[in-house]
Protein backbone atom coordinates (compact mmCIF):
# COMPACT_ATOMS: atom_id res chain seq x y z
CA UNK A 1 0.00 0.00 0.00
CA UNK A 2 1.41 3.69 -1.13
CA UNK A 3 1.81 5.96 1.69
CA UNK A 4 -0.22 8.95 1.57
CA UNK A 5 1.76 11.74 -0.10
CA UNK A 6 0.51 14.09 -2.35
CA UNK A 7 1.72 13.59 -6.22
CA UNK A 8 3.32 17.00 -5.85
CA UNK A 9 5.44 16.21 -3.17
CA UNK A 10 6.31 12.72 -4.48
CA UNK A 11 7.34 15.03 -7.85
CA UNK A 12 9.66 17.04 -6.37
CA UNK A 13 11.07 14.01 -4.39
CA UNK A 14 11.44 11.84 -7.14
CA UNK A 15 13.80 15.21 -8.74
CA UNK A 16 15.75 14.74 -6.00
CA UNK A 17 17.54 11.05 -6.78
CA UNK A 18 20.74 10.82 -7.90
CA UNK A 19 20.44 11.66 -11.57
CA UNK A 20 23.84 8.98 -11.77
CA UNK A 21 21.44 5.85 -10.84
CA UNK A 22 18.56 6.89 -13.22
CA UNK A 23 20.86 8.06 -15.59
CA UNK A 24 18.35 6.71 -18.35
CA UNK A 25 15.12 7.63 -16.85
CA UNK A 26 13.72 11.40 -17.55
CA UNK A 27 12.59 11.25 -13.96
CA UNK A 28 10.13 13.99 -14.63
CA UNK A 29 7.43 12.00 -16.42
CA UNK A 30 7.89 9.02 -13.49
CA UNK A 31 4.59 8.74 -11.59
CA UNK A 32 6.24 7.17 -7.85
CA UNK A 33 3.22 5.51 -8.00
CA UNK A 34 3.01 3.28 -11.73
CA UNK A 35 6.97 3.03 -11.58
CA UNK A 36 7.23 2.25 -7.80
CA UNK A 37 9.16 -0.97 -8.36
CA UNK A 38 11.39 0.35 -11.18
CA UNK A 39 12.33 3.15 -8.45
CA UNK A 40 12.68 1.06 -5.77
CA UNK A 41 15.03 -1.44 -7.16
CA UNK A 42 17.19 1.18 -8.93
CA UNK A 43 17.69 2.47 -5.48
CA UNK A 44 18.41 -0.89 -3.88
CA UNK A 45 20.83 -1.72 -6.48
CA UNK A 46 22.49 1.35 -6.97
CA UNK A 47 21.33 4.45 -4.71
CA UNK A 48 23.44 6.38 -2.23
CA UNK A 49 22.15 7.17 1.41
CA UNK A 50 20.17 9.97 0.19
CA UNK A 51 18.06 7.75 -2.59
CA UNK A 52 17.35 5.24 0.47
CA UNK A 53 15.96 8.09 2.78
CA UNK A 54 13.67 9.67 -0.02
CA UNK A 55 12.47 5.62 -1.21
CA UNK A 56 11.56 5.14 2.87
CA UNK A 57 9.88 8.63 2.15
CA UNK A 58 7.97 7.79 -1.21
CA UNK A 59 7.15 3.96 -0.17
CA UNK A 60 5.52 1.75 2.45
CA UNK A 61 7.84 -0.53 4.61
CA UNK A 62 5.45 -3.00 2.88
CA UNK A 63 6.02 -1.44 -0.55
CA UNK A 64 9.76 -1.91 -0.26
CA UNK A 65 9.74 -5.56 1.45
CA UNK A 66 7.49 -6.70 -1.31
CA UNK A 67 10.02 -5.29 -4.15
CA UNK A 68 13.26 -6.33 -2.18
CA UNK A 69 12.49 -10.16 -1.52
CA UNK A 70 11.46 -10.33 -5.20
CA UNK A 71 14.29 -8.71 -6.74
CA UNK A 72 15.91 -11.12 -9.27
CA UNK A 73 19.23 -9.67 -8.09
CA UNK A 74 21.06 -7.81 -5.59
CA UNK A 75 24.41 -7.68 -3.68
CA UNK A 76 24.84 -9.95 -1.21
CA UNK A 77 25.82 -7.39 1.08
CA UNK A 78 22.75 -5.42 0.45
CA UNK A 79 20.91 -8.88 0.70
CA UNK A 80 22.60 -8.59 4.28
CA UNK A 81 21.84 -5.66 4.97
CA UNK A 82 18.14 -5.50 3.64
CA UNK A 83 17.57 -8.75 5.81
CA UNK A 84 18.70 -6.60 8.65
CA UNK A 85 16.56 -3.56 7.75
CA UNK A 86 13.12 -5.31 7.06
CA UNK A 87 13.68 -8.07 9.65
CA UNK A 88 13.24 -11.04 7.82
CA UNK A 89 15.69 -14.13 6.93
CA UNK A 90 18.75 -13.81 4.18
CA UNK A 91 16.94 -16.80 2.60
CA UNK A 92 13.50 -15.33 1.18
CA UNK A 93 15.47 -13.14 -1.08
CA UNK A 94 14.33 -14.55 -4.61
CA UNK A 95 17.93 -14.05 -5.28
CA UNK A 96 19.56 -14.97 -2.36
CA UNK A 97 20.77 -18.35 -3.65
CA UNK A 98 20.88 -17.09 -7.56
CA UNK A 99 23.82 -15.89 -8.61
CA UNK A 100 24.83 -13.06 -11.41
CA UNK A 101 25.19 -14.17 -14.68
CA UNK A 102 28.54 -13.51 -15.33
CA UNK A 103 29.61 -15.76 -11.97
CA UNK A 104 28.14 -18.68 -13.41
């Protein structure tokens, strides 16, 4: 479930990533809402401190859980440290036991 922000406020927080990690993405026609797991795994995978405090912002602990444990990859020390942050087990990562394709 979206937290209750206004669209206006999500807009100007969405302008406020690190333009490096959505270096692709004209982050002025993102709705947080339609592209909330795009955003949210860009951040896990590649956002600094401040992308992490504006996605806790923008999404529901709920939101980001859901998104995390079904990300088809991630760093096992964000893995780690996700596991940590949402309080759940290493092991219902989707891609806690998969690894990158070029490790294979």
């Amino acid at each position: 479930m979206d937290k209750d922000i206004k669209p206006e406020e999500a807009q100007k927080l969405l302008l406020q990533l690190t333009k490096a990690v959505f270096w692709n993405c004209d982050l002025t026609k993102f709705d947080y809402s339609i592209h909330k797991k795009h955003i949210i795994e860009r951040i896990l995978d590649a956002g600094l401190e401040n992308d992490e405090i504006i996605m806790w912002k923008l999404y529901s602990y709920n939101d980001i859980k859901d998104v995390a444990i079904n990300m088809e990859f991630l760093e096992e020390e964000k893995v780690t440290y996700m596991a940590f942050v949402l309080k759940v087990e290493e092991n219902e990562f989707k891609c806690y036991k998969k690894k990158p394709w070029y490790q294979k």
